[in-house]
PDB file of N, CA and C in Angstrom:
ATOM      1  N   UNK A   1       0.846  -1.162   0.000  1.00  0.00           N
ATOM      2  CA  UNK A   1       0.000   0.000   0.000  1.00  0.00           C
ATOM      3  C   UNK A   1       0.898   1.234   0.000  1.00  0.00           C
ATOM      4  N   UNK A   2       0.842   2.001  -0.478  1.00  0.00           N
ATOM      5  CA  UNK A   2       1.431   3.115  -0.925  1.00  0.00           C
ATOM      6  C   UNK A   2       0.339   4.579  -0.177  1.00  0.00           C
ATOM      7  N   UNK A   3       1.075   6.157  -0.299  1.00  0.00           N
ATOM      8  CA  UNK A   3       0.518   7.236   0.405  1.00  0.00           C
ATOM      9  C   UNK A   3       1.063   8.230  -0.262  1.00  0.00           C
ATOM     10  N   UNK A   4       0.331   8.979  -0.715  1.00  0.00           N
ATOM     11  CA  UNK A   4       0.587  10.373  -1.408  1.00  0.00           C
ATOM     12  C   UNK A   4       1.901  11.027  -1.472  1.00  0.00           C
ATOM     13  N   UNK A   5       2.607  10.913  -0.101  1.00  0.00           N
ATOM     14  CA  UNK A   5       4.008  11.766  -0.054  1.00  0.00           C
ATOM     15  C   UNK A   5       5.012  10.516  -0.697  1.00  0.00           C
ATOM     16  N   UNK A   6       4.799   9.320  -0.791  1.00  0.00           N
ATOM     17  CA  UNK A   6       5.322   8.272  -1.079  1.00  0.00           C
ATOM     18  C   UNK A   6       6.095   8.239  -2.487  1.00  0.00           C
ATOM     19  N   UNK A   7       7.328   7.685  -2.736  1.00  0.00           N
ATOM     20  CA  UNK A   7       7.644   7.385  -4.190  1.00  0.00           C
ATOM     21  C   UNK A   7       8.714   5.945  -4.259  1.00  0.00           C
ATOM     22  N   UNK A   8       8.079   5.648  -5.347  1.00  0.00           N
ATOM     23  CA  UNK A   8       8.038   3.578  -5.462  1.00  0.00           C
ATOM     24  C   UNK A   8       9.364   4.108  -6.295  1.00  0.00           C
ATOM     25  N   UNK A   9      10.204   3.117  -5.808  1.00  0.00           N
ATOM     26  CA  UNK A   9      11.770   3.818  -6.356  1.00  0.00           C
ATOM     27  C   UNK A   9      12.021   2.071  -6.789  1.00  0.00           C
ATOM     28  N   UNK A  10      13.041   2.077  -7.620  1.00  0.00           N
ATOM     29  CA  UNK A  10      13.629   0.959  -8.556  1.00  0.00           C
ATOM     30  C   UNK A  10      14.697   0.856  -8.577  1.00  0.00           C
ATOM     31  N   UNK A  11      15.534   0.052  -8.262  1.00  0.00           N
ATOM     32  CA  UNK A  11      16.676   0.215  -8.338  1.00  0.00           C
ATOM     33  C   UNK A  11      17.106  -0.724  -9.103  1.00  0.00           C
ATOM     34  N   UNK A  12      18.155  -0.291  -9.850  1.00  0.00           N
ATOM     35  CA  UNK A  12      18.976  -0.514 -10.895  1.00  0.00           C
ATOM     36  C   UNK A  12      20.204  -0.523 -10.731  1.00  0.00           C
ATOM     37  N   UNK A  13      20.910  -1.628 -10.590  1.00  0.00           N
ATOM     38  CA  UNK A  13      22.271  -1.619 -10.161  1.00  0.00           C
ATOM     39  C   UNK A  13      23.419  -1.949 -11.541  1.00  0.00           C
ATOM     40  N   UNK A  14      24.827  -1.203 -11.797  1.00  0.00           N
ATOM     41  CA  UNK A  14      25.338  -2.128 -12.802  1.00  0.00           C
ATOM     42  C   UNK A  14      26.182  -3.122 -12.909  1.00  0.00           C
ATOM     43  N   UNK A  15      25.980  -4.148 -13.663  1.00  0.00           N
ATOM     44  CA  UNK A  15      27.204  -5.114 -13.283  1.00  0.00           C
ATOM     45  C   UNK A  15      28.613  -4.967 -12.524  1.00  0.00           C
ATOM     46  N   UNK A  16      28.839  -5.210 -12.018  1.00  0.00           N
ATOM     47  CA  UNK A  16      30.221  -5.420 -11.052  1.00  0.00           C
ATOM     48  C   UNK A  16      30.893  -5.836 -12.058  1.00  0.00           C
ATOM     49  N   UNK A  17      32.172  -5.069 -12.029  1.00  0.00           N
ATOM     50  CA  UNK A  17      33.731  -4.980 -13.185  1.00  0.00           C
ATOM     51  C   UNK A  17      34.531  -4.645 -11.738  1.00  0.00           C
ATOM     52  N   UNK A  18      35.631  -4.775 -12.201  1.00  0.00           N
ATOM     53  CA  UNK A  18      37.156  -5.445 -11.425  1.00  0.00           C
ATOM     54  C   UNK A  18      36.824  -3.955 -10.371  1.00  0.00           C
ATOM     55  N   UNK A  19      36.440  -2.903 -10.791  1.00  0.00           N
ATOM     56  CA  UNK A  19      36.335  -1.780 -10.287  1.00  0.00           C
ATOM     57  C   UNK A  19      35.247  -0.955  -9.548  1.00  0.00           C
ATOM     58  N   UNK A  20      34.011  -1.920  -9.863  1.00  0.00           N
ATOM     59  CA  UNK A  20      33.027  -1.879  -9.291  1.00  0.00           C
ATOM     60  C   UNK A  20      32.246  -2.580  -8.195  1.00  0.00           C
ATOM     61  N   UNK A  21      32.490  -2.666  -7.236  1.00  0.00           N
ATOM     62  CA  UNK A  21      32.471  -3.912  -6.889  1.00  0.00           C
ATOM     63  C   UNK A  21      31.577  -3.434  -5.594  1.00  0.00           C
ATOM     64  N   UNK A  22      30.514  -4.417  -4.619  1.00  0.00           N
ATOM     65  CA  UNK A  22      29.479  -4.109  -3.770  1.00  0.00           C
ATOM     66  C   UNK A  22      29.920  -4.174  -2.401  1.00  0.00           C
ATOM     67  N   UNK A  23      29.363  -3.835  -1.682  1.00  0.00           N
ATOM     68  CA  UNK A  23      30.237  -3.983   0.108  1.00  0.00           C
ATOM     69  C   UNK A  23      28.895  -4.567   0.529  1.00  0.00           C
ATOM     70  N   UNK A  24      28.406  -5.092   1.698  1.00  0.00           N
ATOM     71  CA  UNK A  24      27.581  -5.259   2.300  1.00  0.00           C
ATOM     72  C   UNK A  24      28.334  -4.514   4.015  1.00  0.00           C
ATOM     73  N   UNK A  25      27.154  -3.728   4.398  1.00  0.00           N
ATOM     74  CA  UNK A  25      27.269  -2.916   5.323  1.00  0.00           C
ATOM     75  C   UNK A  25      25.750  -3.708   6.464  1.00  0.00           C
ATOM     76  N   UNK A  26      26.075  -3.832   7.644  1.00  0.00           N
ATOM     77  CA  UNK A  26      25.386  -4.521   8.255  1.00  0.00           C
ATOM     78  C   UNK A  26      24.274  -2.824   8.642  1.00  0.00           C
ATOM     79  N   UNK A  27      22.996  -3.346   8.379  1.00  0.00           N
ATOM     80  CA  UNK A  27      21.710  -2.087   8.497  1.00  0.00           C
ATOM     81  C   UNK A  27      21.419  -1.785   9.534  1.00  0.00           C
ATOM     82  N   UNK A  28      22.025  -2.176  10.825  1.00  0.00           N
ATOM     83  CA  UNK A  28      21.889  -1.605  11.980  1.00  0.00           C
ATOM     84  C   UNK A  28      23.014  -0.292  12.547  1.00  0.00           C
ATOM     85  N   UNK A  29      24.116  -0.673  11.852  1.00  0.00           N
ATOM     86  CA  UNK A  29      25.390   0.002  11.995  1.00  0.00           C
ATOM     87  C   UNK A  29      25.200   1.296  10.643  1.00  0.00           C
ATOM     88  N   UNK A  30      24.555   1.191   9.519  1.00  0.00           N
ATOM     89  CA  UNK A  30      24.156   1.712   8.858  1.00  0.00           C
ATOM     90  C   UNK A  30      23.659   3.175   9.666  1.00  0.00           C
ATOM     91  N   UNK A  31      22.122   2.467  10.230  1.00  0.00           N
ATOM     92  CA  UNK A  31      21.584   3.345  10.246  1.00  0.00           C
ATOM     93  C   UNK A  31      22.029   4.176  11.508  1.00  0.00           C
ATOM     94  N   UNK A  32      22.876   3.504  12.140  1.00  0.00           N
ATOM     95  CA  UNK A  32      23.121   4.309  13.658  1.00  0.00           C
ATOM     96  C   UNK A  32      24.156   5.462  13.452  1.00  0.00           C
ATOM     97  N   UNK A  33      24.990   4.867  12.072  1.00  0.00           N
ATOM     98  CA  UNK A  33      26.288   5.953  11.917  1.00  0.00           C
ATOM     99  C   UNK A  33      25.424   7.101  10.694  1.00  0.00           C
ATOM    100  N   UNK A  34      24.590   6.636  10.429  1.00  0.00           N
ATOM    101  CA  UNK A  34      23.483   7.845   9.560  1.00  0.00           C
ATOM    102  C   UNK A  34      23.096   9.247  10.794  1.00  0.00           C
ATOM    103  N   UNK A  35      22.811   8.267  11.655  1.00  0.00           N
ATOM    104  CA  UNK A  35      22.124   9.836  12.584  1.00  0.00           C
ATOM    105  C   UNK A  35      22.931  10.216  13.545  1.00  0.00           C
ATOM    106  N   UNK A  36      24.483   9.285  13.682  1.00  0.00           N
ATOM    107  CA  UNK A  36      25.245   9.614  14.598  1.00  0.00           C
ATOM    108  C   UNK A  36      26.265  10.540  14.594  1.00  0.00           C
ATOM    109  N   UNK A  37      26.384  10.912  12.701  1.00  0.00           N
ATOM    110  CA  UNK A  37      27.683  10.775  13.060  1.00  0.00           C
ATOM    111  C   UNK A  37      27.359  12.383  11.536  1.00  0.00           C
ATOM    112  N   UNK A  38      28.146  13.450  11.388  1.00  0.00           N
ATOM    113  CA  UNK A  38      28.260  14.653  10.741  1.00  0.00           C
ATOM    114  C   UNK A  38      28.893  13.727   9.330  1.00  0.00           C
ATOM    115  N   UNK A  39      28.342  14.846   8.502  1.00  0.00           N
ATOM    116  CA  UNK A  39      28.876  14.760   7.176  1.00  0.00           C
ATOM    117  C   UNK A  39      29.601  14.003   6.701  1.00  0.00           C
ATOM    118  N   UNK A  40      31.270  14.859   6.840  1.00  0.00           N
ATOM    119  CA  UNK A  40      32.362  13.919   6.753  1.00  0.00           C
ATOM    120  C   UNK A  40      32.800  12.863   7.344  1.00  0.00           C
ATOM    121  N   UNK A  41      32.420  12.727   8.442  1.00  0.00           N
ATOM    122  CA  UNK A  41      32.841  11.747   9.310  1.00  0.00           C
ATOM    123  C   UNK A  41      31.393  10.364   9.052  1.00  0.00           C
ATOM    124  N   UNK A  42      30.578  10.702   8.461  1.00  0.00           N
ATOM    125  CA  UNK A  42      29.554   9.710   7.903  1.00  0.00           C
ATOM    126  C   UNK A  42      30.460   8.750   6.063  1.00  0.00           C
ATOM    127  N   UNK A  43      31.153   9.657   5.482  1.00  0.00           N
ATOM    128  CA  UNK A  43      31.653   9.675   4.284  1.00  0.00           C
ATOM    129  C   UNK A  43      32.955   8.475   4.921  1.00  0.00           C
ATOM    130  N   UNK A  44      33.948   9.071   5.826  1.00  0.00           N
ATOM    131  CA  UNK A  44      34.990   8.197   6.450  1.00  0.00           C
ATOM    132  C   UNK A  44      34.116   6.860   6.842  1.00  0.00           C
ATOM    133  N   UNK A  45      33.077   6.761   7.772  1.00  0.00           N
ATOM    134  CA  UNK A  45      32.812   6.056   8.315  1.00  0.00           C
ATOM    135  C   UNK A  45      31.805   4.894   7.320  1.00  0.00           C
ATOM    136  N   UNK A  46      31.659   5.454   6.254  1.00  0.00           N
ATOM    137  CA  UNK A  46      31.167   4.591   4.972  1.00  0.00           C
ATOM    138  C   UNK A  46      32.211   4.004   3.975  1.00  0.00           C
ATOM    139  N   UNK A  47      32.969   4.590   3.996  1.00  0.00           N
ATOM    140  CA  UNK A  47      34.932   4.155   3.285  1.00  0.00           C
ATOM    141  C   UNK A  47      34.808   3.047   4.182  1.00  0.00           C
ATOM    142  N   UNK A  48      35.487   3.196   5.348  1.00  0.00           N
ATOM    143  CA  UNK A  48      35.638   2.113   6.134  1.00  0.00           C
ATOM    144  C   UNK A  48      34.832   0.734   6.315  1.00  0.00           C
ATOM    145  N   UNK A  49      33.905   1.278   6.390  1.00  0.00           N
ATOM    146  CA  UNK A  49      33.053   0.476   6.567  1.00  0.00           C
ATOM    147  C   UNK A  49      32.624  -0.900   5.143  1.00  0.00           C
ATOM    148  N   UNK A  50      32.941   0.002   4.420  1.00  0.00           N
ATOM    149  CA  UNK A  50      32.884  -0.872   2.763  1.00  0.00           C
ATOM    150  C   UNK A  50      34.307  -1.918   2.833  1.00  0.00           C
ATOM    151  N   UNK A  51      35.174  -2.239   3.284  1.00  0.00           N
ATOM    152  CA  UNK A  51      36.006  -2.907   3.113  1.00  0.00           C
ATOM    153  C   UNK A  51      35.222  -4.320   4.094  1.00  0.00           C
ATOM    154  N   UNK A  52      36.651  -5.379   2.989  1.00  0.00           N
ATOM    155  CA  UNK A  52      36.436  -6.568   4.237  1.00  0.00           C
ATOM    156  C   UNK A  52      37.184  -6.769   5.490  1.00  0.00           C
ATOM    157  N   UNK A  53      35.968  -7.379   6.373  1.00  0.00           N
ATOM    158  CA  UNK A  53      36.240  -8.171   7.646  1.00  0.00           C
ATOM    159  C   UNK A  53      38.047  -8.005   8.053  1.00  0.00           C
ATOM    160  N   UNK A  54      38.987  -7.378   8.811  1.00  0.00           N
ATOM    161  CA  UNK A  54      40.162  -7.936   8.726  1.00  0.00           C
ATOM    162  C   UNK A  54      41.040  -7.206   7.851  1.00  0.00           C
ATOM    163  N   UNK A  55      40.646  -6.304   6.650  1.00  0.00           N
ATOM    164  CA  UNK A  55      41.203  -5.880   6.114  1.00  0.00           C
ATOM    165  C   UNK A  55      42.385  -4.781   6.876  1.00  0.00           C
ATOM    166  N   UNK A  56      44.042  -4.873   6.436  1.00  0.00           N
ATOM    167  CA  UNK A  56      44.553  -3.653   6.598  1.00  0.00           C
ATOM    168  C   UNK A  56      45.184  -2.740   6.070  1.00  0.00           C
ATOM    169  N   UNK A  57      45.126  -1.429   6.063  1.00  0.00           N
ATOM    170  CA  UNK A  57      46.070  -0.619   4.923  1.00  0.00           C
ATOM    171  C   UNK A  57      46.078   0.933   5.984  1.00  0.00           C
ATOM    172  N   UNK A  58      46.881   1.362   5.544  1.00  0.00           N
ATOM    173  CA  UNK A  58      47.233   2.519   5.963  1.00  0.00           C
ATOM    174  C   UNK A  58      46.405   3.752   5.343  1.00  0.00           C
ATOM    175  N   UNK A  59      45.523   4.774   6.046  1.00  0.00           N
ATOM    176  CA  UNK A  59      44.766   5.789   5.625  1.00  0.00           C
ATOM    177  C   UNK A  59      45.662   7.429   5.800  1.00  0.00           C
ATOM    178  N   UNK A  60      45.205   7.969   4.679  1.00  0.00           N
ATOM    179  CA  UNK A  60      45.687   9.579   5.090  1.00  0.00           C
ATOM    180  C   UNK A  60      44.884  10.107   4.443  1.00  0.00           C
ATOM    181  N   UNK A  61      45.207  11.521   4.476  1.00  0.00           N
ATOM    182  CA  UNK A  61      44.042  12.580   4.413  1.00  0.00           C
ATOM    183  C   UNK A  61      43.870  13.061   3.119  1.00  0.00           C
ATOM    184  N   UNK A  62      45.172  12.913   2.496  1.00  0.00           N
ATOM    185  CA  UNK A  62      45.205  12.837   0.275  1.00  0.00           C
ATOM    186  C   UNK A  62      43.995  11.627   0.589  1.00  0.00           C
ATOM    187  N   UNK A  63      43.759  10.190   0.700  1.00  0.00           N
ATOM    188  CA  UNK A  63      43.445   9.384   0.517  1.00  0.00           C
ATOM    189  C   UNK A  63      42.122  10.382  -0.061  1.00  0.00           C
ATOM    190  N   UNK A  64      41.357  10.721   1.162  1.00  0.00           N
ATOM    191  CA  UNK A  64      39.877  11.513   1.760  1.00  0.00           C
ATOM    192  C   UNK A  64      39.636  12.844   0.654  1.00  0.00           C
ATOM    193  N   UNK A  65      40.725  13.036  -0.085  1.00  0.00           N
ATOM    194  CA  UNK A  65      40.058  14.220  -0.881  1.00  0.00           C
ATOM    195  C   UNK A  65      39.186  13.314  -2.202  1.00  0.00           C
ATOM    196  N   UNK A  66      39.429  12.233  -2.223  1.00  0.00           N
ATOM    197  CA  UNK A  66      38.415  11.303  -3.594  1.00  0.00           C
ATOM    198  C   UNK A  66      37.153  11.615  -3.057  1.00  0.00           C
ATOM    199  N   UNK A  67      37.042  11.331  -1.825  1.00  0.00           N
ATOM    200  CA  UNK A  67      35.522  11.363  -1.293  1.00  0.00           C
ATOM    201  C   UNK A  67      35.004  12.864  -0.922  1.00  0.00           C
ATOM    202  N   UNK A  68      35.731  14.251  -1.702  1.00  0.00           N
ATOM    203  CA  UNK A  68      35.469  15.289  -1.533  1.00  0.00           C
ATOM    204  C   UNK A  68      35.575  15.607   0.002  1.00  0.00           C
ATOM    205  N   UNK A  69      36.671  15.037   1.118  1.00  0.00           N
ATOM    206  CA  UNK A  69      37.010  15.247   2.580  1.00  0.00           C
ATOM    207  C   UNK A  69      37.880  16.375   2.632  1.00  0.00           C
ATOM    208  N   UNK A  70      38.069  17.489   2.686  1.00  0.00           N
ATOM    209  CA  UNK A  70      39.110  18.365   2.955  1.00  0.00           C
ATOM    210  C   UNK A  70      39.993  17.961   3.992  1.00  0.00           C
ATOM    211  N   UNK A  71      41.118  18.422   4.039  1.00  0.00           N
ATOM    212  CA  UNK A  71      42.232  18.858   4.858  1.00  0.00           C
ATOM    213  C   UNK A  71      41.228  18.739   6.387  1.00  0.00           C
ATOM    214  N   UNK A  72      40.576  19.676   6.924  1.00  0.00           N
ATOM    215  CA  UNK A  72      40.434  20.218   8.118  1.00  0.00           C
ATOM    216  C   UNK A  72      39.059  19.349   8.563  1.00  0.00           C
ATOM    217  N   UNK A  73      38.499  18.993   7.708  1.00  0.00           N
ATOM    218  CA  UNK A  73      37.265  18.117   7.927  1.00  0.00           C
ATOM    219  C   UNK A  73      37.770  16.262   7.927  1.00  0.00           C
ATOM    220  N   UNK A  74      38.480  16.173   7.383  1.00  0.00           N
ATOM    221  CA  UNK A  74      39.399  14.811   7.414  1.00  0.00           C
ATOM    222  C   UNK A  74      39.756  14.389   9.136  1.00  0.00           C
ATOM    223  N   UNK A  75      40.207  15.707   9.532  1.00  0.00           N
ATOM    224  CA  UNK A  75      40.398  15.584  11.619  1.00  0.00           C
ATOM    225  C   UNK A  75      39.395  15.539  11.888  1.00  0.00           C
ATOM    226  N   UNK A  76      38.548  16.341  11.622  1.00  0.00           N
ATOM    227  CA  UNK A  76      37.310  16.791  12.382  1.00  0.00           C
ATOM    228  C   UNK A  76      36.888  15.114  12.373  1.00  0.00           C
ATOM    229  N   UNK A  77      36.850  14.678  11.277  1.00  0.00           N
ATOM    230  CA  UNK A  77      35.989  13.020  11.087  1.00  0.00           C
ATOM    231  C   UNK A  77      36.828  12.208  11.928  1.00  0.00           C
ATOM    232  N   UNK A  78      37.685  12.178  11.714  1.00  0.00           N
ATOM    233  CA  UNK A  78      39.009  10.991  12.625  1.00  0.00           C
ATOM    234  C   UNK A  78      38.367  11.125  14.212  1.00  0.00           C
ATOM    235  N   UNK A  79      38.603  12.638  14.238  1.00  0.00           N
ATOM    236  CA  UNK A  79      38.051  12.810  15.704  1.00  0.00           C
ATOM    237  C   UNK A  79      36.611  12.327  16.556  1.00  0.00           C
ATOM    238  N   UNK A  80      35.915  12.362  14.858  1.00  0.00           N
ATOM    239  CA  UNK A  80      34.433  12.029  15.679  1.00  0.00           C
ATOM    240  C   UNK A  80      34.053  10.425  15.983  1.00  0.00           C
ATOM    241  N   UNK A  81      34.864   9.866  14.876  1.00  0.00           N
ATOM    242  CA  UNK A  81      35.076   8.897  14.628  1.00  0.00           C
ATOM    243  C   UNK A  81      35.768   8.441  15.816  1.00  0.00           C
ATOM    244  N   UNK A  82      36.713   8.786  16.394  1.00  0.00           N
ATOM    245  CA  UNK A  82      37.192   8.005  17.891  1.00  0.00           C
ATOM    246  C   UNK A  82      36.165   8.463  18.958  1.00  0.00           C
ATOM    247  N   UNK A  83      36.085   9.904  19.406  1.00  0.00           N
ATOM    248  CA  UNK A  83      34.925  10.057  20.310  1.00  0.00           C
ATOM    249  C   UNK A  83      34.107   9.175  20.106  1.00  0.00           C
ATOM    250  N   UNK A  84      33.144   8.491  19.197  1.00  0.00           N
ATOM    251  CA  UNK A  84      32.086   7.851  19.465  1.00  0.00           C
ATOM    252  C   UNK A  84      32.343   6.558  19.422  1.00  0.00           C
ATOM    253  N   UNK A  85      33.550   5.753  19.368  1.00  0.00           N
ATOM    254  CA  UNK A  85      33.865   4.542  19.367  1.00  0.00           C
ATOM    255  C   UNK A  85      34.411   3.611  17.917  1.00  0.00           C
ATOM    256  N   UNK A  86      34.531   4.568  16.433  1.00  0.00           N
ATOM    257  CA  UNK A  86      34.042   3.834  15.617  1.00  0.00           C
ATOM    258  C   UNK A  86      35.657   3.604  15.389  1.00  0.00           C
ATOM    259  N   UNK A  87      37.056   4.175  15.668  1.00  0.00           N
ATOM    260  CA  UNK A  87      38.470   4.131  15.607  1.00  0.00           C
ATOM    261  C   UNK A  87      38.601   4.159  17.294  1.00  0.00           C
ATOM    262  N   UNK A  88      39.446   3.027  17.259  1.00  0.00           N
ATOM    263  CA  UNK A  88      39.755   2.978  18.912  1.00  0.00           C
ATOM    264  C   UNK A  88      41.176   2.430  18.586  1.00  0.00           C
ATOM    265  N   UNK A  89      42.267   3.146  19.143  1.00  0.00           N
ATOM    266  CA  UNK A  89      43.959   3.467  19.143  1.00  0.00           C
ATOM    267  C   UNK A  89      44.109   2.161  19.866  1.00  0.00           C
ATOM    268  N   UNK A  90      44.876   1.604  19.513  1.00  0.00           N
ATOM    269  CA  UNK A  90      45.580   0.578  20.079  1.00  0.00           C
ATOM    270  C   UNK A  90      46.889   1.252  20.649  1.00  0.00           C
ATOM    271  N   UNK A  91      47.672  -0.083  21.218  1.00  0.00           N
ATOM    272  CA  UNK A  91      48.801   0.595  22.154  1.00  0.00           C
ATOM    273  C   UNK A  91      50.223   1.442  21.054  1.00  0.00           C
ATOM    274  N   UNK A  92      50.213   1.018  19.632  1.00  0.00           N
ATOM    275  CA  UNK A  92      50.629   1.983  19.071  1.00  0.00           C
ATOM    276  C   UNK A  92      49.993   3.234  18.504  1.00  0.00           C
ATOM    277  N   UNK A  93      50.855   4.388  18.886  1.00  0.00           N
ATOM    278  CA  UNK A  93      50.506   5.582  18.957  1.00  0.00           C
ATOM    279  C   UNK A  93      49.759   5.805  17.170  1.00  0.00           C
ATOM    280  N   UNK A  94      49.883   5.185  16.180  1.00  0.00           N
ATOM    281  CA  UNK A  94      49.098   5.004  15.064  1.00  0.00           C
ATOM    282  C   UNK A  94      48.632   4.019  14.683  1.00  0.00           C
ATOM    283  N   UNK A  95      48.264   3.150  15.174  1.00  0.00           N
ATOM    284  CA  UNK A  95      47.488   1.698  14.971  1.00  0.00           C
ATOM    285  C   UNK A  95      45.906   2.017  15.481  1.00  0.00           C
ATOM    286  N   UNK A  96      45.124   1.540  14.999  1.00  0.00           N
ATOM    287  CA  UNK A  96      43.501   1.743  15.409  1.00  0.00           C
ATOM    288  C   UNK A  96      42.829   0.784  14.462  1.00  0.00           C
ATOM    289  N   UNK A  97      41.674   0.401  15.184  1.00  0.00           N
ATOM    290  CA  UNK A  97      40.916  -0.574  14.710  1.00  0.00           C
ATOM    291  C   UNK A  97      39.364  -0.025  14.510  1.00  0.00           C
ATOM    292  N   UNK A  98      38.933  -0.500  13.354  1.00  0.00           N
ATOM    293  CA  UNK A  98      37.818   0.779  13.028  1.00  0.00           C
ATOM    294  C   UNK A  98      36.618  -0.575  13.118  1.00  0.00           C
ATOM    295  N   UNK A  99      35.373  -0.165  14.188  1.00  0.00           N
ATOM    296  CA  UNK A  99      34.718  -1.011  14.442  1.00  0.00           C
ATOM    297  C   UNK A  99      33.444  -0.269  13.706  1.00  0.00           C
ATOM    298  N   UNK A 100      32.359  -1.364  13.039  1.00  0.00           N
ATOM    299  CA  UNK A 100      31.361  -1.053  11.780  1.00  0.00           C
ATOM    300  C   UNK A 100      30.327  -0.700  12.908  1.00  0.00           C
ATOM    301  N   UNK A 101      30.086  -1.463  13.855  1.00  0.00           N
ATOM    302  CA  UNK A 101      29.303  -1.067  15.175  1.00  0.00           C
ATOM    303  C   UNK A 101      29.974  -1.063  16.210  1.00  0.00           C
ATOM    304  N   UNK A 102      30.304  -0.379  16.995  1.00  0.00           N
ATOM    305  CA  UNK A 102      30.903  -0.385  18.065  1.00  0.00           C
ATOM    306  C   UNK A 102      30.309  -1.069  19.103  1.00  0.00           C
ATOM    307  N   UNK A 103      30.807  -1.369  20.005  1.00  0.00           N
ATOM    308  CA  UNK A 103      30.704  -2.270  21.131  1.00  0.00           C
ATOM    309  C   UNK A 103      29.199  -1.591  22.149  1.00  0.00           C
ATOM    310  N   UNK A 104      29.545  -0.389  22.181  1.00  0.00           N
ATOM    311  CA  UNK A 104      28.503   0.139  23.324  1.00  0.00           C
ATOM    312  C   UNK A 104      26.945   0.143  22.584  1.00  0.00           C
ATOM    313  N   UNK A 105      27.468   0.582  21.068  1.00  0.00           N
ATOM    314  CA  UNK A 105      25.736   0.718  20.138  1.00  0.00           C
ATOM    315  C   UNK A 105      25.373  -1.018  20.136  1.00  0.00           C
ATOM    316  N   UNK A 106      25.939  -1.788  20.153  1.00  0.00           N
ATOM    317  CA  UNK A 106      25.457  -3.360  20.284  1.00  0.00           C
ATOM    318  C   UNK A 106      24.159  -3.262  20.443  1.00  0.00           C
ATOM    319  N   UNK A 107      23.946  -2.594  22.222  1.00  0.00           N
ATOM    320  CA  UNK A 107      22.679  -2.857  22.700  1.00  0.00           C
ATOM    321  C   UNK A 107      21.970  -1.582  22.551  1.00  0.00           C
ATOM    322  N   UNK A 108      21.507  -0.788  21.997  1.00  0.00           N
ATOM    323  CA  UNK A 108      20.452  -0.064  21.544  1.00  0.00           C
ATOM    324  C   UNK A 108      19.545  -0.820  19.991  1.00  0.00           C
TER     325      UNK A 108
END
């Protein structure tokens, strides 16, 4: 059943090439880093989040200008991104582990 403000949307996806390729993002972690989390630091936290399980590589802030991240908004995200749990520093001073849901959002 459908409602006036409503619109029946279709989606159309295109084949996956070496370069195109799909992430599955778990829809609870989705939607929590949707209303949790500012702009850029939603953009970081969707990068991240698109990789696999385990994956590691080294991030910088050139990386973040593809995803239109500036210089000064690139911290701002890192930052929000640890305040709320989603990069948590390990015992080296640049090592961090970027969690898709964090531990504390589990239980909401």
């Amino acid at each position: 059943m459908s409602y006036p403000n409503q619109k029946h949307i279709t989606i159309i996806k295109t084949e996956s090439g070496k370069e195109n390729t799909y992430s599955v993002i778990n829809q609870l972690a989705l939607r929590l880093a949707m209303t949790k989390l500012k702009n850029s630091s939603f953009k970081l936290w969707a990068y991240l989040a698109s990789n696999q399980n385990n994956y590691k590589f080294w991030l910088s802030q050139t990386d973040c200008n593809f995803w239109g991240i500036g210089k000064d908004s690139y911290y701002d995200a890192v930052r929000q991104l640890i305040d709320t749990g989603y990069l948590v520093q390990q015992e080296q001073k640049n090592e961090y582990v970027f969690y898709e849901l964090p531990p504390q959002f589990n239980r909401e």
